[in-house]
Structures are given as C-alpha cells and as structure tokens.
Protein backbone atom coordinates (compact mmCIF):
# COMPACT_ATOMS: atom_id res chain seq x y z
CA UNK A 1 0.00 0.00 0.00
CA UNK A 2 1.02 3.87 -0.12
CA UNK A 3 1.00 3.28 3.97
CA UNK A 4 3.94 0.75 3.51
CA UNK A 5 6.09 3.09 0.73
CA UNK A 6 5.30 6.08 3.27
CA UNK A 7 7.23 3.73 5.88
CA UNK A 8 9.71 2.33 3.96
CA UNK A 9 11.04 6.04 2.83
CA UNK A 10 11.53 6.68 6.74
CA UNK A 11 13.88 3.88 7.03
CA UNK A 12 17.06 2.77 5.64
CA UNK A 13 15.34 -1.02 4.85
CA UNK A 14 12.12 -2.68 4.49
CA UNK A 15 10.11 -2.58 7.72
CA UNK A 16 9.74 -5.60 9.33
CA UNK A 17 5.87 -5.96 9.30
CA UNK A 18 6.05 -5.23 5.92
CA UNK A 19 8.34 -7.82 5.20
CA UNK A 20 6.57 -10.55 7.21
CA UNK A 21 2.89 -9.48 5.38
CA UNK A 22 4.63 -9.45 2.16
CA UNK A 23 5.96 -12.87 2.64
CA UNK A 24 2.60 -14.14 4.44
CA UNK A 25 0.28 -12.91 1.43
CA UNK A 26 3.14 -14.49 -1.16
CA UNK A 27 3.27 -17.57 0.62
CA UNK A 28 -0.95 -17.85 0.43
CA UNK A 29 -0.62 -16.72 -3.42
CA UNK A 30 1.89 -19.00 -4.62
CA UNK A 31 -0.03 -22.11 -3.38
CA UNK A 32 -1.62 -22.12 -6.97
CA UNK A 33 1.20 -20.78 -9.00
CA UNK A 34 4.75 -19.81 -6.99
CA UNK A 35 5.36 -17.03 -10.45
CA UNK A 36 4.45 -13.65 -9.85
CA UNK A 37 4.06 -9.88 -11.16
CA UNK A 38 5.59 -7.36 -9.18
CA UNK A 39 3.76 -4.04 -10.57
CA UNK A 40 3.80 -0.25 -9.82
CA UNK A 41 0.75 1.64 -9.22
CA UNK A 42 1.83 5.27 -8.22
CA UNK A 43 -1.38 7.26 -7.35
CA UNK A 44 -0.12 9.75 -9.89
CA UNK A 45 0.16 7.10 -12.93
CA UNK A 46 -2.22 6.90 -15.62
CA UNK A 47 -5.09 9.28 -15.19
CA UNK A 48 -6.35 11.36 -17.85
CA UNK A 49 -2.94 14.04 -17.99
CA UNK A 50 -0.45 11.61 -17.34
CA UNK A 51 0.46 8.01 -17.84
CA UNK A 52 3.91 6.63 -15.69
CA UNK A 53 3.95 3.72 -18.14
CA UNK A 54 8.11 2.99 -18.15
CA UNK A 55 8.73 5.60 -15.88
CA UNK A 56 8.02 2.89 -12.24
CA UNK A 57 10.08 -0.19 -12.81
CA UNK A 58 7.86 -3.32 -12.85
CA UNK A 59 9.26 -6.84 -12.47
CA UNK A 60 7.76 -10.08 -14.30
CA UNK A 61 7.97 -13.80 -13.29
CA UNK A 62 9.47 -13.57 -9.71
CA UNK A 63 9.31 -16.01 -7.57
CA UNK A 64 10.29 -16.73 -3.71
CA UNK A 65 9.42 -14.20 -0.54
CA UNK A 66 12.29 -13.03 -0.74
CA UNK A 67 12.57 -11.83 -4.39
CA UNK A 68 9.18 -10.85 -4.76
CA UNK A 69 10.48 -8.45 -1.30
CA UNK A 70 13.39 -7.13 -3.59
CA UNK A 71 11.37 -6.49 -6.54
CA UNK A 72 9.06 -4.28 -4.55
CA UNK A 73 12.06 -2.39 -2.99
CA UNK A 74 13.30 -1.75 -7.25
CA UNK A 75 9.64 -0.47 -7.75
CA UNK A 76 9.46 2.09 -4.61
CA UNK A 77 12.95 3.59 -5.64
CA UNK A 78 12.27 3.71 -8.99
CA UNK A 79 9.90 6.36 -8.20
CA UNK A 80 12.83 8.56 -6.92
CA UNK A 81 14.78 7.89 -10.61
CA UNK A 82 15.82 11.22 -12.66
CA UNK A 83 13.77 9.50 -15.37
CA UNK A 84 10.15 9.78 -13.17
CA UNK A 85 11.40 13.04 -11.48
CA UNK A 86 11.74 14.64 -14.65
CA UNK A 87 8.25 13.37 -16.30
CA UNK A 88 6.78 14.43 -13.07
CA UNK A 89 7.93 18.47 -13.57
CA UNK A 90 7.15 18.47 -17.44
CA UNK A 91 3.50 17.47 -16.40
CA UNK A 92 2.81 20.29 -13.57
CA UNK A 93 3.22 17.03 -11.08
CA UNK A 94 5.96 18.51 -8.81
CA UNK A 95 9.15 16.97 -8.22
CA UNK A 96 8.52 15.30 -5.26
CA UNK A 97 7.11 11.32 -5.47
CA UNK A 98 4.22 10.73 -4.51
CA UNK A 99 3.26 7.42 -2.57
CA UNK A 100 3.61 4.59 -4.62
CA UNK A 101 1.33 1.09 -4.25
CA UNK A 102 2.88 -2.22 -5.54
CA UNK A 103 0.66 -4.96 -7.23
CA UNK A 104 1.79 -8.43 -6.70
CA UNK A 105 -0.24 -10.74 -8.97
CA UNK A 106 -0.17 -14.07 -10.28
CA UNK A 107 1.98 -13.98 -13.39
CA UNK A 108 0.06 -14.85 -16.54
CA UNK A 109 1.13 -17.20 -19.80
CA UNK A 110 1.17 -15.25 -22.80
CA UNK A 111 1.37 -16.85 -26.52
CA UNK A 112 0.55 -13.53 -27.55
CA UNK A 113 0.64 -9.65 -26.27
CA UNK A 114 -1.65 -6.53 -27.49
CA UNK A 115 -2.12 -3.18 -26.42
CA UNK A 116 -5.89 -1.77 -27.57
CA UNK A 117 -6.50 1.65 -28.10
CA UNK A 118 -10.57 2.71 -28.25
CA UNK A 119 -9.23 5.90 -30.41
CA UNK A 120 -5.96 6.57 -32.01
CA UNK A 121 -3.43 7.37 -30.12
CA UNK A 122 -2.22 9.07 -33.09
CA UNK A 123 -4.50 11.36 -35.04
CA UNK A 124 -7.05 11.21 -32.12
CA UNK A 125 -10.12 10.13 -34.67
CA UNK A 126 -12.47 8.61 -32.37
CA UNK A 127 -14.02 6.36 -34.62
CA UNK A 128 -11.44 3.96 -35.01
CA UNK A 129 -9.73 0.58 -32.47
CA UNK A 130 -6.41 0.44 -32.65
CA UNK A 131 -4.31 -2.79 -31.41
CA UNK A 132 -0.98 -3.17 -31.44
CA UNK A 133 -0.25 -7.32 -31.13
CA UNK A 134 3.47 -9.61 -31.20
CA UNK A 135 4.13 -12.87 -29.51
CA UNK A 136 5.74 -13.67 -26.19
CA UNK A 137 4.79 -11.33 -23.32
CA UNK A 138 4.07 -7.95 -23.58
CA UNK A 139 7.27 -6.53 -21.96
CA UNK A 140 8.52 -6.00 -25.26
CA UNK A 141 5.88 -4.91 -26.91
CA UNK A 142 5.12 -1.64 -24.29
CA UNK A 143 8.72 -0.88 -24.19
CA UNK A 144 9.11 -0.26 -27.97
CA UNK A 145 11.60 -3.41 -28.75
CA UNK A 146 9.68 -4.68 -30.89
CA UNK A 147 8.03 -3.82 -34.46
CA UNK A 148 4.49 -5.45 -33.68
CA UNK A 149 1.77 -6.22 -35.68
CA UNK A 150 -0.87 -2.69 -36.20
CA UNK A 151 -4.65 -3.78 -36.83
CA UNK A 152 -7.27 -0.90 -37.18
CA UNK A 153 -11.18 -1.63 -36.98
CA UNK A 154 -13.96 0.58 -37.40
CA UNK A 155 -15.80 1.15 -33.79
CA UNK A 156 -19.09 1.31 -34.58
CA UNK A 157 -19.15 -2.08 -37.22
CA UNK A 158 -16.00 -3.70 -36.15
CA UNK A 159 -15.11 -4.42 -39.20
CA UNK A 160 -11.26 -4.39 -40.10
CA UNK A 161 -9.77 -1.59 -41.91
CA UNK A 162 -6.04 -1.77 -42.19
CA UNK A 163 -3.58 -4.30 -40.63
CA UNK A 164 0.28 -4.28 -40.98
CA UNK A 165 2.30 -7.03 -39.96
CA UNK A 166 5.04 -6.17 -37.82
CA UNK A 167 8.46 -7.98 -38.37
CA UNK A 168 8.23 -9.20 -34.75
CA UNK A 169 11.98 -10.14 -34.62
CA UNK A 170 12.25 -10.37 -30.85
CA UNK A 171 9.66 -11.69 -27.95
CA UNK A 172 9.86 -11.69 -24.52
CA UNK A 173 9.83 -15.10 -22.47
CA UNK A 174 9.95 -15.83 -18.81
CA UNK A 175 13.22 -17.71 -17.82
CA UNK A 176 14.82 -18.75 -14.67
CA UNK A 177 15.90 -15.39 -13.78
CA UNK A 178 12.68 -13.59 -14.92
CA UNK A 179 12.21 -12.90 -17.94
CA UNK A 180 14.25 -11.96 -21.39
CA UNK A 181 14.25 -11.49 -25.15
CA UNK A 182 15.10 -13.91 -27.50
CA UNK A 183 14.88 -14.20 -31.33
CA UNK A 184 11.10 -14.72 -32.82
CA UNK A 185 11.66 -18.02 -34.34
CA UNK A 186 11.30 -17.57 -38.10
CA UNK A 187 7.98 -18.85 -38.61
CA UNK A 188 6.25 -16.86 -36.27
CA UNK A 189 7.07 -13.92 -37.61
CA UNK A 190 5.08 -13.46 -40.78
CA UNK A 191 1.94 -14.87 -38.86
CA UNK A 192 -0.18 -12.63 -37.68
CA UNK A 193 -0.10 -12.32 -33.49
CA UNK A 194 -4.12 -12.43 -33.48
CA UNK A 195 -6.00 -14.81 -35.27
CA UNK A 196 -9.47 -13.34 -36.69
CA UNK A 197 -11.83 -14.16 -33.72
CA UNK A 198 -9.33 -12.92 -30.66
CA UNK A 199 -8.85 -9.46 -32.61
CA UNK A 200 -12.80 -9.85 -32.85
CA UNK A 201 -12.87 -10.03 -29.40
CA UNK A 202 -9.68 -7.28 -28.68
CA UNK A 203 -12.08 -4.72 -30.91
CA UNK A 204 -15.29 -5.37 -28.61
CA UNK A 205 -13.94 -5.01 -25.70
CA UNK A 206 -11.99 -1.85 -26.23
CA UNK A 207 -15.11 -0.35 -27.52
CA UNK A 208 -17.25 -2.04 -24.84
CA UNK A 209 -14.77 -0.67 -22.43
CA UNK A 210 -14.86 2.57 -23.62
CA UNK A 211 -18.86 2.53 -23.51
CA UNK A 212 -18.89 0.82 -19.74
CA UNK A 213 -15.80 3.93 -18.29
CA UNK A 214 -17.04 7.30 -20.06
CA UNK A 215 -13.63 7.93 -21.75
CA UNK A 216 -11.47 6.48 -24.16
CA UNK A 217 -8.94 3.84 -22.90
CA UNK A 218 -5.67 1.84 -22.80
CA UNK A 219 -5.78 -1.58 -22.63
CA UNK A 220 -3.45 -4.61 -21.94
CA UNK A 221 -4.10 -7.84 -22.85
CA UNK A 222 -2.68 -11.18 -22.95
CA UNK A 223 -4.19 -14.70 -24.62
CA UNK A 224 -2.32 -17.84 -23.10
CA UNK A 225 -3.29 -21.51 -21.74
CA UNK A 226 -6.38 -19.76 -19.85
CA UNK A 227 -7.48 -17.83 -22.30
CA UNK A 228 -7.64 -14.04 -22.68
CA UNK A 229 -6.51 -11.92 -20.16
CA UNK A 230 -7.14 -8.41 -19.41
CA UNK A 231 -3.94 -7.28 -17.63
CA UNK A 232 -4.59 -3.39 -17.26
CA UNK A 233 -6.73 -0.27 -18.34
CA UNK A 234 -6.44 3.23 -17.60
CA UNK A 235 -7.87 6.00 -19.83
C-alpha cells in the first residue's frame, strides 16, 4: 500500500511488518502458482494528464518471498529515478514522489501480447480501435523493442480496416531469472499475433470498455493456456 512506501522512505530497509505481510500474502498466493508480477501503481500514474507507463520499474515472473520483497524495494525507488522526477515536472506534477502502491499478482502465460486503443493514439479520430499485437509477453511490446503487428477496426461495425504485420523479430519469455528477449523463431514472424476471432474479441472489448468507463482507454491484454486476459486499463 502507499502506507507501507510512506514507511519504507523513513527507514534505511524494508520494515519488518512489511516484510513478514509481504511474505505471508506471497506464501498464500503461490499455493496455486509460486510465479508472480511485481507491478507499480503510483497514485499519480495513468489518469487522464499523465500516464507513468516505463517511468516505475515493474518486475515479471518472480518467484520466492524473498525476491518478490526485492522487486518491490526496485519499484518504490524507482519512483525517486531522474527518469520519473523529470516526467513528473514536465507534467505540472511537482518533483517530489508521490506514494507509490505495488501490485503483486499471479503472473500470466502469454502466446501472444496486445495493447488496444478505443481511439488513435495518433491522429485522435475517435471512430477507429487500434491494437498493437506480437508474440511472447508484452514486456517487449510496451517498451518499444519490438516492431508489432498494427490492426485498425472501425468502432461502430468492427469491421477491419487496415492491418500491418510487424516484423516481430524479438519476444519476450519468462526464464529462470525472470524474464528476457530472444529471437522470434522464423515462422512466427510473418503470422499474424491475433487470429481473426481474438482481434474480434480485442475490438469489442476496447469499444465495450470505452462505452462501460465514459472515456477512451488503454488496454493490456494477454491470450495464453487460460485464455484471454485483461492485464490493465487506464484511460
């Protein structure tokens, strides 16, 4: 919580309580599935003006108390980087952090990454879904190492106007020490990240997300072993 970031900046370490509910809640998570996601949440990040996206440092397939207690020490100083400090001023934010809350979720399987877009990002025309798709997780994909896939549907009939396969020549997959990017292998890389009914299903939900919030959104998403997966969305 912000309550546990606000502690940890008055001390040199990790309070103890802190440490002993991080590793009580891991220990009750990891029954099902011992991976996690470590992920920043700064009360400041992604609202309508701003979006921290690459500015907090979030950490992907982590596993063990005691990692998954390291990775959220990276995320609350990562708040304090020159990188965040500097977005911060250049948005009227003040250079001064404010509290930062760490997710810890289960870590999902992805075959496949996309980020949605109910308008584009681009020209702003509001009558067109975006998506932005590649294989692997989406780690890549968010932090611009990859050339993805680029599928455009009309909102109101969902019908596809334009896609653009991406060369996809790298993809991010977990390993023993988290995660890391490897070469696409060659025949993935002219086939398209989305087959026809999951971008179907991408374009309806940004649009039916859009409807359901009031604003245009953002969204992750992730299709693996359990299916699609709706990872994050902010406007």
């Amino acid at each position: 919580t912000t309550t546990a970031f606000i502690a940890g900046a008055r001390s040199s370490s990790l309070p103890a309580d802190v440490a002993a509910t991080i590793t009580e809640a891991y220990l009750t998570l990891a029954r099902t599935n011992p991976a996690v996601a470590v992920r920043s949440s700064a009360v400041d990040e992604d609202g309508h003006g701003a979006s921290f996206a690459g500015q907090l440092t979030s950490t992907l397939n982590v596993e063990g108390a005691d990692a998954v207690i390291a990775a959220v020490e990276i995320t609350w100083r990562s708040a304090h980087s020159e990188a965040a400090s500097a977005y911060r001023l250049g948005r009227g934010l003040g250079a001064v952090a404010a509290p930062v809350a760490v997710l810890v979720q289960q870590q999902v399987r992805a075959d496949s990454s996309w980020v949605a877009f109910s308008i584009d990002p681009v020209t702003g025309n509001p009558t067109r879904v975006v998506v932005n798709a590649t294989w692997g997780l989406g780690e890549s994909l968010v932090n611009g190492a990859v050339a993805p896939d680029r599928l455009v549907a009309d909102k109101a009939t969902l019908a596809l106007v334009s896609e653009e396969l991406g060369a996809k020549e790298r993809m991010t997959i977990p390993s023993s020490s988290g995660v890391r990017d490897v070469a696409t292998p060659s025949f993935l890389r002219a086939r398209p990240a989305l087959t026809a009914d999951q971008r179907t299903t991408v374009f309806t939900l940004a649009r039916d997300l859009e409807t359901r919030l009031g604003w245009p959104v953002d969204i992750e998403f992730a299709f693996g072993p359990a299916g699609l997966s709706v990872l994050q969305c902010r406007p």
